[in-house]
Structure formats: structure tokens, C-alpha cells
PDB file of N, CA and C in Angstrom:
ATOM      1  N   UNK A   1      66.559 138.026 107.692  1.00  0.00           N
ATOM      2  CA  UNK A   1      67.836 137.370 107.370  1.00  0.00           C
ATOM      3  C   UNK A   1      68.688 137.286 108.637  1.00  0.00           C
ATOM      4  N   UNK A   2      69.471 136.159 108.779  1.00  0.00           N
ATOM      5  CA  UNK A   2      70.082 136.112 110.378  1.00  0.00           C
ATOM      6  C   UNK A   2      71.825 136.773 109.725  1.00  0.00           C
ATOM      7  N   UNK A   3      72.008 137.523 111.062  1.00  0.00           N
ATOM      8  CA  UNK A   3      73.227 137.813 110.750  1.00  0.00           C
ATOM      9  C   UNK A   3      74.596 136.734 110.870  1.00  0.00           C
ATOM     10  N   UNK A   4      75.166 136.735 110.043  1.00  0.00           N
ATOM     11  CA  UNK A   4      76.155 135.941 109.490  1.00  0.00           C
ATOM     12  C   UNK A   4      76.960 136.095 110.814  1.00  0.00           C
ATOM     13  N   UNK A   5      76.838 134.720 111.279  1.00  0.00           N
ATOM     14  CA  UNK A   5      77.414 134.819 113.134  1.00  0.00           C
ATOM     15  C   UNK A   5      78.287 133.203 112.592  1.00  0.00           C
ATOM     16  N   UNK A   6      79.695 133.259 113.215  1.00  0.00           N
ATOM     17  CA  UNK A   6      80.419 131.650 112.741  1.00  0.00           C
ATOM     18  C   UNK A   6      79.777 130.445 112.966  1.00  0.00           C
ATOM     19  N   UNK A   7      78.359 130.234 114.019  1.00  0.00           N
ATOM     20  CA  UNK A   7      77.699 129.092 114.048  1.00  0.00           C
ATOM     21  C   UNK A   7      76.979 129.371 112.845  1.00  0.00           C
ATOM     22  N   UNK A   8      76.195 129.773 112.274  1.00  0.00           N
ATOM     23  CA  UNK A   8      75.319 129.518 111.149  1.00  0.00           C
ATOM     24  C   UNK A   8      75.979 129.634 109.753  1.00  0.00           C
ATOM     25  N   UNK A   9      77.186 130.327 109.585  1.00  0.00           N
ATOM     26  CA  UNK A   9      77.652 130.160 108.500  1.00  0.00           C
ATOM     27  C   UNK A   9      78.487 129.237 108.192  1.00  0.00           C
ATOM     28  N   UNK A  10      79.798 129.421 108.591  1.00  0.00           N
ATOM     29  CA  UNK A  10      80.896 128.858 108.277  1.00  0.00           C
ATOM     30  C   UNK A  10      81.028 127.066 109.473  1.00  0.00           C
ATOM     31  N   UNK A  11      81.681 125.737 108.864  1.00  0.00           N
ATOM     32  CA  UNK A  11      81.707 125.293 109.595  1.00  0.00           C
ATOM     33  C   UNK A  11      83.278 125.487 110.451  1.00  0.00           C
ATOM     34  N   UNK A  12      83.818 125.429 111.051  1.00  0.00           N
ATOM     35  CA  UNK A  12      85.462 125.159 111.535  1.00  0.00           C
ATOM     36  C   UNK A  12      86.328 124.958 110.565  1.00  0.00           C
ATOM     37  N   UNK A  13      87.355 125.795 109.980  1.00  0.00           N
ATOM     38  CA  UNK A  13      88.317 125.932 109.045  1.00  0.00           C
ATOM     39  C   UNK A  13      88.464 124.387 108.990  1.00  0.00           C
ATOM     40  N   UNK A  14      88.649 123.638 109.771  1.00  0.00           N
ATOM     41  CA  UNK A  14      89.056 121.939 109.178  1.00  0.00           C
ATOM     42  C   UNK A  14      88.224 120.929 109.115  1.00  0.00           C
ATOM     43  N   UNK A  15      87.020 121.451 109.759  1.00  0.00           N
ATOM     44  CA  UNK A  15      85.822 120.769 109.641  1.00  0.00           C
ATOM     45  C   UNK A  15      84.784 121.073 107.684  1.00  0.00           C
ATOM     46  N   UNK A  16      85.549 122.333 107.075  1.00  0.00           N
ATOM     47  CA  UNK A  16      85.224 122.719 105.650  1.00  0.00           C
ATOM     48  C   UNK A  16      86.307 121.297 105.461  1.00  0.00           C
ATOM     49  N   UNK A  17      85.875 120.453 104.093  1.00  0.00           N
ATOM     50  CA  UNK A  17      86.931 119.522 103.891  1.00  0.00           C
ATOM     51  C   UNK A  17      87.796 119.707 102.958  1.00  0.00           C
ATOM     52  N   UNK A  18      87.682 121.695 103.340  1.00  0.00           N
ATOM     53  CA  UNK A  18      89.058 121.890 102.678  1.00  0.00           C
ATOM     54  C   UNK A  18      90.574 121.386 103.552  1.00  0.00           C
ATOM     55  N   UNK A  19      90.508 121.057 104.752  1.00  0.00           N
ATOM     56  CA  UNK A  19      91.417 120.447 105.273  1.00  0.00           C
ATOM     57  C   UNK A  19      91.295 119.095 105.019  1.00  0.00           C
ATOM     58  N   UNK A  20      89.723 118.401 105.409  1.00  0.00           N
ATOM     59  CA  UNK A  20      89.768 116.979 105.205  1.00  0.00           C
ATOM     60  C   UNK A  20      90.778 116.232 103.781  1.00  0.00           C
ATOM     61  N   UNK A  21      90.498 117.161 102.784  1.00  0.00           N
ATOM     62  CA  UNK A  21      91.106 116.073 101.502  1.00  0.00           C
ATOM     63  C   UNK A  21      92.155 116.830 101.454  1.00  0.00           C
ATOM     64  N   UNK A  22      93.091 117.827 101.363  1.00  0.00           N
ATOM     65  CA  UNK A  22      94.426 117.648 101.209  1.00  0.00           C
ATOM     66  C   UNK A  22      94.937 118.388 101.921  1.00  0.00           C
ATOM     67  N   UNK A  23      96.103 117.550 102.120  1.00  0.00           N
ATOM     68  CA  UNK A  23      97.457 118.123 103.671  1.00  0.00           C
ATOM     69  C   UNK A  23      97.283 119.612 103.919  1.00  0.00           C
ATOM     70  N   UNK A  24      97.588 120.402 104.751  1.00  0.00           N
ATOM     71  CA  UNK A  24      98.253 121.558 104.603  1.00  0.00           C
ATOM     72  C   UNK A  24      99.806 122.165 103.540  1.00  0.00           C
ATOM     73  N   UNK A  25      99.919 122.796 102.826  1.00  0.00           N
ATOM     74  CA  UNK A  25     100.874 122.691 101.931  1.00  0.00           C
ATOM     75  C   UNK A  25     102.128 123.458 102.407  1.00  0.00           C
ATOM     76  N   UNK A  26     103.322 122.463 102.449  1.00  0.00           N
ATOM     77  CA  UNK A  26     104.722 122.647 103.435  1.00  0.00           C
ATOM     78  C   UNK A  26     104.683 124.355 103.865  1.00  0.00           C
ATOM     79  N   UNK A  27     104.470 125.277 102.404  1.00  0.00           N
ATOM     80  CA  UNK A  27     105.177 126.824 102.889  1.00  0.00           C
ATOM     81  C   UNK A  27     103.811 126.998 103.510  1.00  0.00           C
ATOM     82  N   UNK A  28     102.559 126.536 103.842  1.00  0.00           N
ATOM     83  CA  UNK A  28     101.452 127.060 104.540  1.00  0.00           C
ATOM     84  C   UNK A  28     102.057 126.892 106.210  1.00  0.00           C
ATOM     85  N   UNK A  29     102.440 125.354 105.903  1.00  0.00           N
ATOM     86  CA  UNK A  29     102.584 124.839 107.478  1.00  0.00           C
ATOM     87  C   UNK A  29     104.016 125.570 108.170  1.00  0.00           C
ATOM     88  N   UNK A  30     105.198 125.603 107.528  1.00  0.00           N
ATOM     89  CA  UNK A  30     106.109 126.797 107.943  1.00  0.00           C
ATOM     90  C   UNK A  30     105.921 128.086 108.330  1.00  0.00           C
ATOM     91  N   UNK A  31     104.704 129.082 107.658  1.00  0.00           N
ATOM     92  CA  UNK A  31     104.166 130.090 107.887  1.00  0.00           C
ATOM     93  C   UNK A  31     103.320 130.000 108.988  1.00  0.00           C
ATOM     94  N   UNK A  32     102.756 128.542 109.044  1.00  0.00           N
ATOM     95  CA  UNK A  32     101.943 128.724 110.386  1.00  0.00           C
ATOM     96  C   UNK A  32     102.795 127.906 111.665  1.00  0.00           C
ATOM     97  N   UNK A  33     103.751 127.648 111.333  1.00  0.00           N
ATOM     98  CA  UNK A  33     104.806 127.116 112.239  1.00  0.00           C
ATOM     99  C   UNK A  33     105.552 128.379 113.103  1.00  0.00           C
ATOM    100  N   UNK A  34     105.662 129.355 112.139  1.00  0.00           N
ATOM    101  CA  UNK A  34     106.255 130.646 113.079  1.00  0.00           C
ATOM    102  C   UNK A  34     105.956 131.163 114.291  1.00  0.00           C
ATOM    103  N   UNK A  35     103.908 131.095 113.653  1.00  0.00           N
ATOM    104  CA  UNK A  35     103.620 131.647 114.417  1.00  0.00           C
ATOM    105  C   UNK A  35     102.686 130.559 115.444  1.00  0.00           C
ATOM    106  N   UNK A  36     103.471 129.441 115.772  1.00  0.00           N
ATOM    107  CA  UNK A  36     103.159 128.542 116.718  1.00  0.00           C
ATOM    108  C   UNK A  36     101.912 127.623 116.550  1.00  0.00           C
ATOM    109  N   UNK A  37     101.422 127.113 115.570  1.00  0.00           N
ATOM    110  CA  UNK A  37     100.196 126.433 115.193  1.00  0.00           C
ATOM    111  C   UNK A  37     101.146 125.272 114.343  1.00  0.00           C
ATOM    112  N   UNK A  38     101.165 124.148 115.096  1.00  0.00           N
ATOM    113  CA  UNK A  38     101.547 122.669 114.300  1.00  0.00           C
ATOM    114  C   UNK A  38     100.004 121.887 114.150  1.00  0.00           C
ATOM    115  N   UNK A  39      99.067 121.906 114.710  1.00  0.00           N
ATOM    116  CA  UNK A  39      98.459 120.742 113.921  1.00  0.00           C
ATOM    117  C   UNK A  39      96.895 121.566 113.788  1.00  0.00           C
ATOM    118  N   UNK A  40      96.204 120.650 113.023  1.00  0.00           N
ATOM    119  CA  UNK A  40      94.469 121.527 112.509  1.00  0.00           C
ATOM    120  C   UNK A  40      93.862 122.041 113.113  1.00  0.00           C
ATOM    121  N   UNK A  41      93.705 121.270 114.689  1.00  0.00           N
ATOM    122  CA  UNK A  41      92.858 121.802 115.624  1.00  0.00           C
ATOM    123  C   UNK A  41      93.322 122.865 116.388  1.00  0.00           C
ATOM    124  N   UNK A  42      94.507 123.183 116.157  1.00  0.00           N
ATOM    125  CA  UNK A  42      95.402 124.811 116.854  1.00  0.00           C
ATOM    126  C   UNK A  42      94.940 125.777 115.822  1.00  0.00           C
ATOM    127  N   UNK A  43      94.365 125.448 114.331  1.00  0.00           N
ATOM    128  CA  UNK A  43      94.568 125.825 113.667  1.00  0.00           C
ATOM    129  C   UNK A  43      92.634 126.616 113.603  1.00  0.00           C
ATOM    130  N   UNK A  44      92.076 125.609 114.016  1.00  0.00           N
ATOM    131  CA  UNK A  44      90.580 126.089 114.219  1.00  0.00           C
ATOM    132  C   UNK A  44      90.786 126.874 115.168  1.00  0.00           C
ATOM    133  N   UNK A  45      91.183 126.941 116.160  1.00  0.00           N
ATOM    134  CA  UNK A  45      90.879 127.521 117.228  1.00  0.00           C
ATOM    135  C   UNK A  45      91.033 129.048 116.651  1.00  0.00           C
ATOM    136  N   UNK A  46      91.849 129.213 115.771  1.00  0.00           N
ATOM    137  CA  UNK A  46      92.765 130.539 115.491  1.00  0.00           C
ATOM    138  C   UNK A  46      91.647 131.068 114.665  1.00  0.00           C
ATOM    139  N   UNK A  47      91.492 130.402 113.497  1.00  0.00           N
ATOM    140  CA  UNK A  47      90.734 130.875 112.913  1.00  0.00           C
ATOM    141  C   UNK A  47      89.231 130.970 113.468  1.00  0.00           C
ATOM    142  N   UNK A  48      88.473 130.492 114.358  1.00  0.00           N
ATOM    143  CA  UNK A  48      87.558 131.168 115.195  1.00  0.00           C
ATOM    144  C   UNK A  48      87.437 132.657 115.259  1.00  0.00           C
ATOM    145  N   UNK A  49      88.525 133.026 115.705  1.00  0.00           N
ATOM    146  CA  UNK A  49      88.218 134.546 115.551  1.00  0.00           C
ATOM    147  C   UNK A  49      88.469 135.614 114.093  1.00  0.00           C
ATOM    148  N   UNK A  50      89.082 135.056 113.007  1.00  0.00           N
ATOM    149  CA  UNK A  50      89.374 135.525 112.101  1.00  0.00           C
ATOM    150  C   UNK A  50      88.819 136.106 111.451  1.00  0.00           C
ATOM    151  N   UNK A  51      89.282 137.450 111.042  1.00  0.00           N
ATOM    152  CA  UNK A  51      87.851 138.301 110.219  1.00  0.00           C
ATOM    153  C   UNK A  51      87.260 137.245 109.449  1.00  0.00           C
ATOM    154  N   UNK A  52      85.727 137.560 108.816  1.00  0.00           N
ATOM    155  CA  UNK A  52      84.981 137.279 107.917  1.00  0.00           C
ATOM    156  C   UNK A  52      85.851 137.149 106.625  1.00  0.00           C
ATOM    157  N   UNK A  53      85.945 136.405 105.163  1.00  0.00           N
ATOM    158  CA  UNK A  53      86.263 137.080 104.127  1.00  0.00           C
ATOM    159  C   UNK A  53      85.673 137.030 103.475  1.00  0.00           C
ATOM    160  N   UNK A  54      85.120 138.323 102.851  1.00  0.00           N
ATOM    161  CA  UNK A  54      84.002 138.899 101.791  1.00  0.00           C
ATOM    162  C   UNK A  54      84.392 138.345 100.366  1.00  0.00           C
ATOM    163  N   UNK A  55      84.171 137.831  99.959  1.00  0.00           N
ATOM    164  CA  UNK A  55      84.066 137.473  98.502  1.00  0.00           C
ATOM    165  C   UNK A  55      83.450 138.389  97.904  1.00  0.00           C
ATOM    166  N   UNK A  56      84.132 138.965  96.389  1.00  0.00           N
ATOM    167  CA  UNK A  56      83.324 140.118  95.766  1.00  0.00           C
ATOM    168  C   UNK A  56      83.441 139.586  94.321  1.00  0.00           C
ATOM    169  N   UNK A  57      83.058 139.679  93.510  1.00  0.00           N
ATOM    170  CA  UNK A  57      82.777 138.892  91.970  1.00  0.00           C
ATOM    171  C   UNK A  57      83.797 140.042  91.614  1.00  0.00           C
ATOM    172  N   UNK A  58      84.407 139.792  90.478  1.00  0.00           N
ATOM    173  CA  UNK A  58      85.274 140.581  90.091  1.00  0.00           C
ATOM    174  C   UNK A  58      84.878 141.251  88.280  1.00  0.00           C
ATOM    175  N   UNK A  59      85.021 142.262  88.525  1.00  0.00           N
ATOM    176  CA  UNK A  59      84.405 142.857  87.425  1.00  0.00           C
ATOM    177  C   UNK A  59      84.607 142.827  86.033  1.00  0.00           C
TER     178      UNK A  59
END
């Protein structure tokens, strides 16, 4: 099994088309306005390094 490395798993937070089909939502983009990220591709870059998030089924 290959270890879950960001090239083989995940594609680029805006390249998932969870960015492609809808906007960023205003209190997302204010929250990420604070901390200096205005547009998607500031926004990949960031998330590049971002922990993993584990999904766990809920009991």
C-alpha cells in the first residue's frame, strides 16, 4: 500500500471541485482574509501543507 503522500491522494484544495462549483462562502473568505489569503491559488498553496484529515465513521 503506498503511503498517503499529497501527490497520490488528494488533488489541490481547488483543483477538488469543491472550489470549482461554488464560491468560497463570505464568513469563509473573511476568516481567510485575516489571515492574508484573498484568492484560491493563495489558498492551495496553504493548504499544501495542512495536516491530513482523518475521517472516522461515527458510531
Amino acid at each position: 500500500m503506498t503511503p498517503n503522500t499529497i501527490d497520490n491522494v488528494t488533488p489541490t484544495f481547488a483543483e477538488s471541485n469543491f472550489l470549482a462549483q461554488r464560491p468560497i462562502p463570505p464568513g469563509l473568505q473573511r476568516f481567510l482574509a485575516k489571515r492574508g489569503i484573498t484568492s484560491p491559488e493563495q489558498l492551495n498553496e496553504r493548504m499544501q501543507f495542512a495536516p491530513r484529515i482523518r475521517w472516522r465513521r461515527p458510531r
